[in-house]
Protein backbone atom coordinates (compact mmCIF):
# COMPACT_ATOMS: atom_id res chain seq x y z
CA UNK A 1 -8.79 31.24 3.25
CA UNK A 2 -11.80 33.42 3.95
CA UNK A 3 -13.28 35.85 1.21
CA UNK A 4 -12.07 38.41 3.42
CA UNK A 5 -8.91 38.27 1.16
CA UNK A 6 -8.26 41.96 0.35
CA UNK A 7 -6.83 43.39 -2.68
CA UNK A 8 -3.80 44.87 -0.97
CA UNK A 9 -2.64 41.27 -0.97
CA UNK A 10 -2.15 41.79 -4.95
CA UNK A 11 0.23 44.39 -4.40
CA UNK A 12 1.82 42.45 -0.99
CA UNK A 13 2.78 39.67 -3.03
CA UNK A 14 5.39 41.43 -5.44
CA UNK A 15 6.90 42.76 -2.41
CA UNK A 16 7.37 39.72 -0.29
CA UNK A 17 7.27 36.37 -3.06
CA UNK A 18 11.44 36.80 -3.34
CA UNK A 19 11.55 36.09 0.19
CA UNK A 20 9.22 32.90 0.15
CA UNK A 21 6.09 34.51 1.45
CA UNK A 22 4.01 33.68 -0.72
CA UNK A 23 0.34 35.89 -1.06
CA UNK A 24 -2.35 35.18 -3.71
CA UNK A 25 -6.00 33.88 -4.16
CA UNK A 26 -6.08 29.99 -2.88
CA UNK A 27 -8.29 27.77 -5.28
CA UNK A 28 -11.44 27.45 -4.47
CA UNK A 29 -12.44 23.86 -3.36
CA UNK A 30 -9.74 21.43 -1.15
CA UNK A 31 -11.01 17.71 -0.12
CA UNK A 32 -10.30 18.73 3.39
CA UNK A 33 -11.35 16.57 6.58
CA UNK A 34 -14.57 17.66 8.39
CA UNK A 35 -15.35 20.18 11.23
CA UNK A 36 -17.19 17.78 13.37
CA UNK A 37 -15.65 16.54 16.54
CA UNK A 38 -15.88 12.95 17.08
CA UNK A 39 -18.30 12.15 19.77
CA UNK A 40 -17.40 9.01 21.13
CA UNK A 41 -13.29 9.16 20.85
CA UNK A 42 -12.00 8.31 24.04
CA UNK A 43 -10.15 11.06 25.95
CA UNK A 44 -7.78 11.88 28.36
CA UNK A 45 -9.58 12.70 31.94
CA UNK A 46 -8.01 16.18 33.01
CA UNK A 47 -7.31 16.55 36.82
CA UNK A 48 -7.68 19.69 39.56
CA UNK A 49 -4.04 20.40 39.97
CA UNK A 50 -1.76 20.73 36.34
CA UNK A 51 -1.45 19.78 32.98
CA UNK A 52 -2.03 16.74 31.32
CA UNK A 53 -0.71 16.35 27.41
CA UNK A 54 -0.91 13.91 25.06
CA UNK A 55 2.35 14.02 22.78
CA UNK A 56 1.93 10.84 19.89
CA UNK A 57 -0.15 8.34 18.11
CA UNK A 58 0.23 5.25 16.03
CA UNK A 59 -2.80 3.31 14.49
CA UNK A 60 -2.69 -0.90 14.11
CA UNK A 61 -5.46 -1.74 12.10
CA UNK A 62 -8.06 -0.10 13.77
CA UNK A 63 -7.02 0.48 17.42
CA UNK A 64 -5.08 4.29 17.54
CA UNK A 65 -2.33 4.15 20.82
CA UNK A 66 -1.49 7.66 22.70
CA UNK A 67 1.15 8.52 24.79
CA UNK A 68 1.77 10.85 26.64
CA UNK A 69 1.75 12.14 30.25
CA UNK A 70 -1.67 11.48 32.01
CA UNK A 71 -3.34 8.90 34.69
CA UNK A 72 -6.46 8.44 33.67
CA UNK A 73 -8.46 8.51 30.13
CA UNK A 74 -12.41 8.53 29.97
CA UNK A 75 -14.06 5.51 27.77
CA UNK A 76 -16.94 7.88 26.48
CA UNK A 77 -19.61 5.67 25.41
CA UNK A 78 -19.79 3.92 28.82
CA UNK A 79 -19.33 6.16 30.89
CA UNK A 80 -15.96 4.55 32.57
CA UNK A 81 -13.38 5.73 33.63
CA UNK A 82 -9.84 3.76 33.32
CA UNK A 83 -6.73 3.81 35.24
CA UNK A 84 -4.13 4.21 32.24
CA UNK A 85 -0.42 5.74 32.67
CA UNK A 86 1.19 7.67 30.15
CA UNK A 87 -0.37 5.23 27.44
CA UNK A 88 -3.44 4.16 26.25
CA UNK A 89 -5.29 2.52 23.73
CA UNK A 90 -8.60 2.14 21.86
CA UNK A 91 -11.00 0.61 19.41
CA UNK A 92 -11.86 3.31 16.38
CA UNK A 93 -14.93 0.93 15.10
CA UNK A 94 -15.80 0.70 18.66
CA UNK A 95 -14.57 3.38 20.63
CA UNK A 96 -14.17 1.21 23.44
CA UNK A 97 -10.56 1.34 25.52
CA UNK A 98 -9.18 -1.88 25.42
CA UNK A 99 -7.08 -3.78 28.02
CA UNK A 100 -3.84 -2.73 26.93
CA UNK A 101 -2.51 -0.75 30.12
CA UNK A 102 1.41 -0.61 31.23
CA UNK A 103 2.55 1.68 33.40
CA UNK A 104 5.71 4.41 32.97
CA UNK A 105 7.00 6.85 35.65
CA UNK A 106 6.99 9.34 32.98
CA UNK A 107 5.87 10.57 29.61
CA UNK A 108 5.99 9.03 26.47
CA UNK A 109 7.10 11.56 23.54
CA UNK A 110 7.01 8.82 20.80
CA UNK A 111 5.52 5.95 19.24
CA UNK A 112 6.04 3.21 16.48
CA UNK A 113 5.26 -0.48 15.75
CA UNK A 114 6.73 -3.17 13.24
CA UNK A 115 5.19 -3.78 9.84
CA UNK A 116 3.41 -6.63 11.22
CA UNK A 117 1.98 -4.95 13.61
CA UNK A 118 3.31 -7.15 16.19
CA UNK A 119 5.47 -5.03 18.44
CA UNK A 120 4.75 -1.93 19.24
CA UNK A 121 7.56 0.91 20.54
CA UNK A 122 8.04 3.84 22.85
CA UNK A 123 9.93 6.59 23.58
CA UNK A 124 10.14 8.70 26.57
CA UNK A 125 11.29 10.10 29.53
CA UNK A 126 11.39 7.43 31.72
CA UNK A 127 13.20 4.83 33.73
CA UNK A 128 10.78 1.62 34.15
CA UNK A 129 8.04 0.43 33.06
CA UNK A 130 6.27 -1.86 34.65
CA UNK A 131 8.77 -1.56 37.36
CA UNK A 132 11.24 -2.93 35.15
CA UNK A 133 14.03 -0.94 34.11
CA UNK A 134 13.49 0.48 30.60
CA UNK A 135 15.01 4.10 30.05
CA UNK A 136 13.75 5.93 27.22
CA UNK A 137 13.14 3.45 25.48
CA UNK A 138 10.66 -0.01 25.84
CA UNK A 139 9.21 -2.11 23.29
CA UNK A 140 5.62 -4.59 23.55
CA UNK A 141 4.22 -7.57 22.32
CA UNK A 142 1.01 -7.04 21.34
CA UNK A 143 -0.07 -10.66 20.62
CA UNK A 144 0.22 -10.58 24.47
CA UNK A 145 0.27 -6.98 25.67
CA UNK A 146 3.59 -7.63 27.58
CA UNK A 147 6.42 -5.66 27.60
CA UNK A 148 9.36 -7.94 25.99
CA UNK A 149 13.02 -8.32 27.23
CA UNK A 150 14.07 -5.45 23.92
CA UNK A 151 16.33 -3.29 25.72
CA UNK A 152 18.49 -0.44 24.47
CA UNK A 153 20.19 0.82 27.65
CA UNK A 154 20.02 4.24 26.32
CA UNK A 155 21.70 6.41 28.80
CA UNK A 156 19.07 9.54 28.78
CA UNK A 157 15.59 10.15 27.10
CA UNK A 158 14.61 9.45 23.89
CA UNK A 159 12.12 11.68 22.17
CA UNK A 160 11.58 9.95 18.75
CA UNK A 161 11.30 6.22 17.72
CA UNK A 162 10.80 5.30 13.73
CA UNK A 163 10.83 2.16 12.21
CA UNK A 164 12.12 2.71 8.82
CA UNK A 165 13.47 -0.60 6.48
CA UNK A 166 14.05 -2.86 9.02
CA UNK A 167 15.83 -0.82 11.43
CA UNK A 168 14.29 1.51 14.79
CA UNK A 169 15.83 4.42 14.57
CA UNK A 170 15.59 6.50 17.92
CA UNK A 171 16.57 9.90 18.86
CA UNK A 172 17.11 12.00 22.00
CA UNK A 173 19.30 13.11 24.91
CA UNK A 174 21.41 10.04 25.51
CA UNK A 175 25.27 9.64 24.91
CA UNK A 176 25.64 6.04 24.58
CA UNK A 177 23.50 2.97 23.65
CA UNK A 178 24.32 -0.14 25.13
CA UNK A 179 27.86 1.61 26.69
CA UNK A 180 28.67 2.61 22.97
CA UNK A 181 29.69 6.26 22.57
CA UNK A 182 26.64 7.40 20.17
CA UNK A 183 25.47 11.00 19.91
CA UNK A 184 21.46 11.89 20.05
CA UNK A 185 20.39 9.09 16.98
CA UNK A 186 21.14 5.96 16.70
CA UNK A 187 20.17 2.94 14.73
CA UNK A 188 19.13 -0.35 16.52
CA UNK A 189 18.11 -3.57 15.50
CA UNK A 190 14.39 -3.57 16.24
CA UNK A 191 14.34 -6.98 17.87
CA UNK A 192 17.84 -6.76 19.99
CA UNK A 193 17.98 -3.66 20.50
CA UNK A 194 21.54 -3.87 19.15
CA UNK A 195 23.60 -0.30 17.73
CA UNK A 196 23.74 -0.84 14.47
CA UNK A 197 26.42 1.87 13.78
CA UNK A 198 27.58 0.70 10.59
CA UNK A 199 24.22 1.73 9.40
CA UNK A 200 23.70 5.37 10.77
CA UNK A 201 26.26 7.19 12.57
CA UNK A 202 25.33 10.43 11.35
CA UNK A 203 27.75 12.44 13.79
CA UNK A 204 25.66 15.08 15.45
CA UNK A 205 27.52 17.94 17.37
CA UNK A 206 27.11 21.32 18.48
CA UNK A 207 24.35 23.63 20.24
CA UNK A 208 22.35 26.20 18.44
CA UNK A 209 22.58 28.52 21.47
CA UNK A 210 24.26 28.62 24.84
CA UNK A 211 20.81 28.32 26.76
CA UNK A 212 19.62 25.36 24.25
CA UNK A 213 20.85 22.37 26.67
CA UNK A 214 22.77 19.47 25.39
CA UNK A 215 23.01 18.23 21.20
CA UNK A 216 19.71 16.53 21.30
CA UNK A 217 16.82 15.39 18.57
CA UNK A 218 13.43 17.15 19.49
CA UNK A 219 11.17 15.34 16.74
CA UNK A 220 11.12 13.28 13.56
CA UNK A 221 9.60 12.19 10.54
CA UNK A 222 9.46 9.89 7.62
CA UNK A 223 8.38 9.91 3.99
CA UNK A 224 5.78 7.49 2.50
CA UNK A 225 8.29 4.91 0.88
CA UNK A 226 10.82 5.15 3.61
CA UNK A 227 13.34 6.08 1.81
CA UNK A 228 14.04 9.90 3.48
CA UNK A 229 13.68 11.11 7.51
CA UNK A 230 13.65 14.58 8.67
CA UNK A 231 15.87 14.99 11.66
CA UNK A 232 15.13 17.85 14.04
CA UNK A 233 16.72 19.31 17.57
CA UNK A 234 19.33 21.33 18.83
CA UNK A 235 22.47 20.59 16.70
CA UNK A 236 24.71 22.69 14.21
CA UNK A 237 26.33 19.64 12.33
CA UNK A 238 25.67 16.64 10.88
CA UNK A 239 27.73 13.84 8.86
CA UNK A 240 30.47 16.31 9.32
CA UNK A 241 28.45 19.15 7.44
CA UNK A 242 26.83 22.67 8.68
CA UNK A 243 23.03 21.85 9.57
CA UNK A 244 21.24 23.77 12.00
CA UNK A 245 18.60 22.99 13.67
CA UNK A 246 17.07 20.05 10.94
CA UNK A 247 19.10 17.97 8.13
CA UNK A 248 17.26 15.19 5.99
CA UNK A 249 19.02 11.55 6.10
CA UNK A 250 18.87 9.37 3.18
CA UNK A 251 17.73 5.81 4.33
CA UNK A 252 19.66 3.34 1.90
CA UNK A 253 19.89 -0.06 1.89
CA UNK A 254 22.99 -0.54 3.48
CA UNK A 255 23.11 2.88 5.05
CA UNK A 256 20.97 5.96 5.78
CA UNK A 257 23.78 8.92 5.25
CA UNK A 258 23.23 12.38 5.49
CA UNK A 259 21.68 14.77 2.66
CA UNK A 260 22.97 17.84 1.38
CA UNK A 261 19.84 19.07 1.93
CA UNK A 262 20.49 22.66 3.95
CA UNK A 263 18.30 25.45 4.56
CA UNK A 264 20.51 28.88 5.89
CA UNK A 265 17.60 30.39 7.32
CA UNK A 266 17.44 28.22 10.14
CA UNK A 267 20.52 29.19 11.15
CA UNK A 268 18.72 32.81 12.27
CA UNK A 269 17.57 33.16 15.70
CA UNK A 270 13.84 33.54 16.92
CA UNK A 271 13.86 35.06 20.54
CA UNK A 272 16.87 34.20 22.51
CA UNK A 273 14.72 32.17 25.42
CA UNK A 274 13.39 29.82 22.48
CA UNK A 275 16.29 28.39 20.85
CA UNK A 276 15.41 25.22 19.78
CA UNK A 277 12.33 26.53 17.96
CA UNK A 278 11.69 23.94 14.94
CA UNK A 279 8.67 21.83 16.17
CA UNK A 280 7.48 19.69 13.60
CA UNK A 281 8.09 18.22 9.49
CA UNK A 282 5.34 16.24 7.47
CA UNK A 283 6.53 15.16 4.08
CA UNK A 284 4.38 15.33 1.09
CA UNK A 285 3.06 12.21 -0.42
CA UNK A 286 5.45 12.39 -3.33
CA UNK A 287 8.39 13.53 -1.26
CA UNK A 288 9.55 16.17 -3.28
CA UNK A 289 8.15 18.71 -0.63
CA UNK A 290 8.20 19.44 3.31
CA UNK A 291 6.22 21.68 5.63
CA UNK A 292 8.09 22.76 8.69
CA UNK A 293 6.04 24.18 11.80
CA UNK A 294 7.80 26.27 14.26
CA UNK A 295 7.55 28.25 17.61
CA UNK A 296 10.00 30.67 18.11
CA UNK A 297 8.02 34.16 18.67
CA UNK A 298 9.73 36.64 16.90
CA UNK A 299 13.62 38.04 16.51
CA UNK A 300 13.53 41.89 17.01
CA UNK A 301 16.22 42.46 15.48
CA UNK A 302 15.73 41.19 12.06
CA UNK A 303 12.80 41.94 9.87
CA UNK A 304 10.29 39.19 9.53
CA UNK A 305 11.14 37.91 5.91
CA UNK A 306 15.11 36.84 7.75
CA UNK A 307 12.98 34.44 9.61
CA UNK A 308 10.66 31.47 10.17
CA UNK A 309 9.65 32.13 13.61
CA UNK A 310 5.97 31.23 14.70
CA UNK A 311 4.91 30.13 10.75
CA UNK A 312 4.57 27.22 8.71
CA UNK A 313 7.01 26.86 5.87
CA UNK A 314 7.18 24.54 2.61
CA UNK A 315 10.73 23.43 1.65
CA UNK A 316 12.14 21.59 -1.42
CA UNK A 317 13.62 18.54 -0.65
CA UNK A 318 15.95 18.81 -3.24
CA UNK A 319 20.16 17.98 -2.21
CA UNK A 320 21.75 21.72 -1.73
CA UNK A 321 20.70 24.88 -0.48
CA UNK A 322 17.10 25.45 -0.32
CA UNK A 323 14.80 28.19 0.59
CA UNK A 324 10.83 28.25 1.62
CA UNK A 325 8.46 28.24 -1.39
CA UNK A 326 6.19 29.92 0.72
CA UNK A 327 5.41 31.09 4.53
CA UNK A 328 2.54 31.42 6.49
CA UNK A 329 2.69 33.31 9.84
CA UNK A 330 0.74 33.41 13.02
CA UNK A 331 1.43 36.61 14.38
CA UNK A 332 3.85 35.63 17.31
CA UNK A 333 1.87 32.17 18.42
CA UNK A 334 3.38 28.69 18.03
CA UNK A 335 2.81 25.99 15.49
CA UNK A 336 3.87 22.49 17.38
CA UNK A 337 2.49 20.15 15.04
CA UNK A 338 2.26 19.39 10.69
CA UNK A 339 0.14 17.08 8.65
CA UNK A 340 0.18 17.42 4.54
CA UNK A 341 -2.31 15.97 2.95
CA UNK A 342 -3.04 15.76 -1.55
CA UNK A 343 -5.25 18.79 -0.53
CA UNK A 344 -4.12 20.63 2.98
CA UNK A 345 -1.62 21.29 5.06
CA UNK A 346 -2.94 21.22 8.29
CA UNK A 347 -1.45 22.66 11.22
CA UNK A 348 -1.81 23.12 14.94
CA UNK A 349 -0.24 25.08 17.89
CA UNK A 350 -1.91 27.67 20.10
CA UNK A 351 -2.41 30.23 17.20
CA UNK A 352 -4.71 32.82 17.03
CA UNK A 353 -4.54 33.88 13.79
CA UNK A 354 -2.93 32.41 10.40
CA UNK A 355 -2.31 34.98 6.77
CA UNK A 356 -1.06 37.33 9.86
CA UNK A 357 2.70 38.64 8.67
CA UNK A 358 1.47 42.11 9.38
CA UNK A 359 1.08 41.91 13.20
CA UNK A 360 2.51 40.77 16.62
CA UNK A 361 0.32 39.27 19.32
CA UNK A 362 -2.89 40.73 16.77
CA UNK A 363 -4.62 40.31 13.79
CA UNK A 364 -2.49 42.30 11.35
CA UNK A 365 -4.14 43.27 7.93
CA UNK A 366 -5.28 40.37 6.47
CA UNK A 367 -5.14 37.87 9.06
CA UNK A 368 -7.85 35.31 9.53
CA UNK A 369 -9.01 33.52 12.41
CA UNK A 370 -7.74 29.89 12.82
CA UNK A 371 -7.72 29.41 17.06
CA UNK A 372 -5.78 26.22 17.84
CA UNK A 373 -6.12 24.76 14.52
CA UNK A 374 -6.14 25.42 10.94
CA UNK A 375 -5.24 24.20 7.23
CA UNK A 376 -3.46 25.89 4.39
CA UNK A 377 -3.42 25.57 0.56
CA UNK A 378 -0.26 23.34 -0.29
CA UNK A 379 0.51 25.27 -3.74
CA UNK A 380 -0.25 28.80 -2.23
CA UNK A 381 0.64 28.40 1.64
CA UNK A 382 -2.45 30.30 2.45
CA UNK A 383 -5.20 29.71 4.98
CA UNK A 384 -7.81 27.71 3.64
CA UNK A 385 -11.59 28.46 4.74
CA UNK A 386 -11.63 25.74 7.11
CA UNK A 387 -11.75 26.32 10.90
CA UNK A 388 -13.55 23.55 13.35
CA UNK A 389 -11.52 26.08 16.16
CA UNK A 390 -10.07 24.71 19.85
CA UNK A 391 -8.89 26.07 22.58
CA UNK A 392 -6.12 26.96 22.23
CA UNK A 393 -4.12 26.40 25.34
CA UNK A 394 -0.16 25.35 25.27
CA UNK A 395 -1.06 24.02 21.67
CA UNK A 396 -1.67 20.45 19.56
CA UNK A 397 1.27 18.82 19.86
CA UNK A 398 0.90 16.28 17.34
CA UNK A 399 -1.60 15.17 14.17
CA UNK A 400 -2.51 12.12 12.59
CA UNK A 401 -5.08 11.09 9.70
CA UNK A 402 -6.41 7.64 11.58
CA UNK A 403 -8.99 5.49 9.51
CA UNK A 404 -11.48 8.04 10.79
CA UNK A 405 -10.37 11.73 10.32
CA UNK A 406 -7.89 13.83 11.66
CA UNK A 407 -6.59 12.86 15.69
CA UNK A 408 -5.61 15.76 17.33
CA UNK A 409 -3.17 15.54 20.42
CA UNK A 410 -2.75 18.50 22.75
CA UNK A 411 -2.58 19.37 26.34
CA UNK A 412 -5.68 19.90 28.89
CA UNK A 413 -6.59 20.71 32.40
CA UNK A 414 -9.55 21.25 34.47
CA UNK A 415 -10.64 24.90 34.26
CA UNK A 416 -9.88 27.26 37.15
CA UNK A 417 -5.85 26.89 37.63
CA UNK A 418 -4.34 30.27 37.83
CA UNK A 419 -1.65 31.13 35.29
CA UNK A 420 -2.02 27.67 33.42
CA UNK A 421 -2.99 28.28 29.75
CA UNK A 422 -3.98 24.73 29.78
CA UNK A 423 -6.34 25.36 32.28
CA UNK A 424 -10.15 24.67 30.90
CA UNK A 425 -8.13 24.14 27.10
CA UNK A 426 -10.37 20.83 26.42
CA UNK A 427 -12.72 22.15 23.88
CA UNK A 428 -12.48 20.95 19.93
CA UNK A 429 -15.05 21.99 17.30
CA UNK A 430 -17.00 23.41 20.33
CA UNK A 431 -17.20 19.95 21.86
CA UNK A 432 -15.70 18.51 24.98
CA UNK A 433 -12.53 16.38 24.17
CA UNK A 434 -9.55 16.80 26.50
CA UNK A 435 -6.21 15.84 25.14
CA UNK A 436 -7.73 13.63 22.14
CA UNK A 437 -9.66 14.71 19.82
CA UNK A 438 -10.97 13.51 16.23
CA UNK A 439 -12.68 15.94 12.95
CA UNK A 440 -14.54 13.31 10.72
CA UNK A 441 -13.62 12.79 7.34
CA UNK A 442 -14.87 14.45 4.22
């Protein structure tokens, strides 16, 4: 948070800390990452005629994979460019792209390896890979590089991919998994691909809207001991219990069941054309807290406090009905992506502004500027004083702390595409870094 901290935040703060929001002087010093821009990271190579997006990471040792949706990436320190569909991978000592290079017919939302770091897994939308049949779903040797003979026959998408205690636990569009009636998340033995419903069949149902498409998980995450996932998408039920929109599953031994964790407030609406509007969770490193990042714009017809639309938002994780310890809002731009760190909670979207509960599509009284990118105080929820900046474009999708720094994931396009907010969005820390980009560490 800037000095530009006003007293009428004093006053603010009675009037708006019943509701969650927060408002009061951040500490002073926070151990966060730094606001230089790798220069060597290799990057996604953006094209004339649309988007390209990178959507998830996973470090082994010390080569970071991305998926995505993209044809090409750009090895920077060589100068080369290499043919490379919808995944990619690279050296971090090195920077150098390494030979690792299947090919998908379509993006790939999600990935996740073995504790070994043997196999590596992805999610998607696609059919084949390869050319071989593979929907949603595809798994790799990476002694050998070759995709393996793992196959789920999911029926539809899948959009997340975990491996938690032994099991892969997947989530998405599809109905069935290997001809087996299963709903949107499903557990599978991460070698067979087998259902292993006697271990989750959490029972999701329902649609939060009538425009929100079919019961479906959007995104994912999991503590640091494994013991507790976040579960988010378009569903009003789970293990046969009101939860819109995100639920928490316990992940025991023997089964992962779901918590009576519940938060009411995601039950309210944002605007009516974004129903599914809860885009990310990162736990904390003790797991007794969660940040939520959302998109959503705004509900007109509630005031702002009824809501979490276009903010970041800490939650207990507590069993029972919880509410936000405190909110931070943009100001009517989308957060897509959450990291929480022992010192920040860093967050990323295609916001203008964060500290901005005061205005709409402007810097309200108070607000700071954090374009693309920004960090909060965990104990306070407000914005910290850092701000390396990008543009801002559709928004960063996704964030990971690699061995390096901070990996940021987001969309790009050449410049000069009418109506495409990707268009010319490549810049990070004032550099040039399409898609992929990396702030060194402290």
């Amino acid at each position: 948070m800037s000095s530009r901290l006003a007293r009428w935040r004093v006053g603010f703060c009675v009037a708006l800390v019943c509701s969650g929001i927060v408002v009061a002087v951040p500490s002073a010093a926070h151990a966060v990452v730094g606001q230089l821009a790798g220069r060597w990271v290799p990057y996604i190579e953006v094209n004339g005629t649309g988007d390209s997006y990178a959507h998830a990471s996973t470090e082994i040792g010390t080569t970071v994979y991305v998926g995505g949706q993209f044809s090409e990436v750009f090895e920077k320190i060589s100068g080369t460019d290499y043919a490379r569909t919808s995944i990619y991978a690279y050296d971090e000592k090195t920077n150098l792209v390494t030979s690792f290079a299947p090919t998908f017919d379509g993006p790939v939302w999600s990935l996740a390896h073995s504790p070994d770091g043997r196999y590596l897994y992805a999610a998607g939308k696609f059919n084949t890979v390869n050319g071989v049949a593979r929907k949603g779903l595809a798994q790799f040797d990476l002694t050998t590089g070759q995709l393996t003979s793992f196959n789920a026959q999911l029926d539809a998408q899948a959009r997340t991919v975990d491996y938690v205690g032994g099991h892969l636990i997947v989530g998405g569009a599809f109905d069935k998994v290997k001809g087996v009636l299963q709903i949107a998340l499903a557990s599978l033995d991460p070698m067979t691909g087998k259902l292993q419903q006697t271990y989750l069949n959490a029972g999701l149902s329902g649609s939060v809207s009538s425009s929100a498409g079919v019961t479906m998980v959007y995104h994912s995450a999991v503590n640091a001991t494994g013991t507790q996932m976040a579960i988010m998408g378009n569903f009003t039920s789970a293990g046969g219990a009101t939860h819109w929109r995100a639920f928490l599953l316990d992940m025991g031994d023997a089964a992962a069941t779901v918590d009576a964790w519940n938060a009411p407030i995601l039950q309210q609406q944002c605007a009516s054309n974004i129903p599914n509007y809860v885009s990310a969770i990162s736990f904390s490193q003790d797991g007794t807290w969660l940040a939520m990042a959302n998109t959503g714009y705004r509900n007109t017809s509630l005031p702002l406090s009824a809501t979490i639309c276009d903010a970041v938002s800490r939650f207990p994780t507590t069993a029972g009905t919880v509410t936000t310890t405190w909110r931070n809002y943009t100001g009517c731009d989308s957060l897509y992506s959450v990291l929480v760190s022992s010192d920040a909670v860093y967050v990323g979207g295609h916001e203008r502004y964060l500290d901005n509960p005061n205005g709409c599509d402007k810097a309200g009284t108070g607000a700071v500027s954090r374009p693309g990118i920004g960090a909060v105080d965990p104990t306070t929820g407000l914005a910290l004083a850092w701000n390396p900046t990008r543009s801002r474009g559709s928004g960063a999708d996704y964030l990971q702390m690699t061995t390096k720094g901070l990996l940021i994931l987001s969309d790009c396009a050449a410049s000069g595409i009418a109506n495409d907010p990707s268009s010319g969005a490549n810049l990070l820390a004032t550099g040039y870094h399409p898609c992929v980009g990396l702030l060194s560490g402290s």
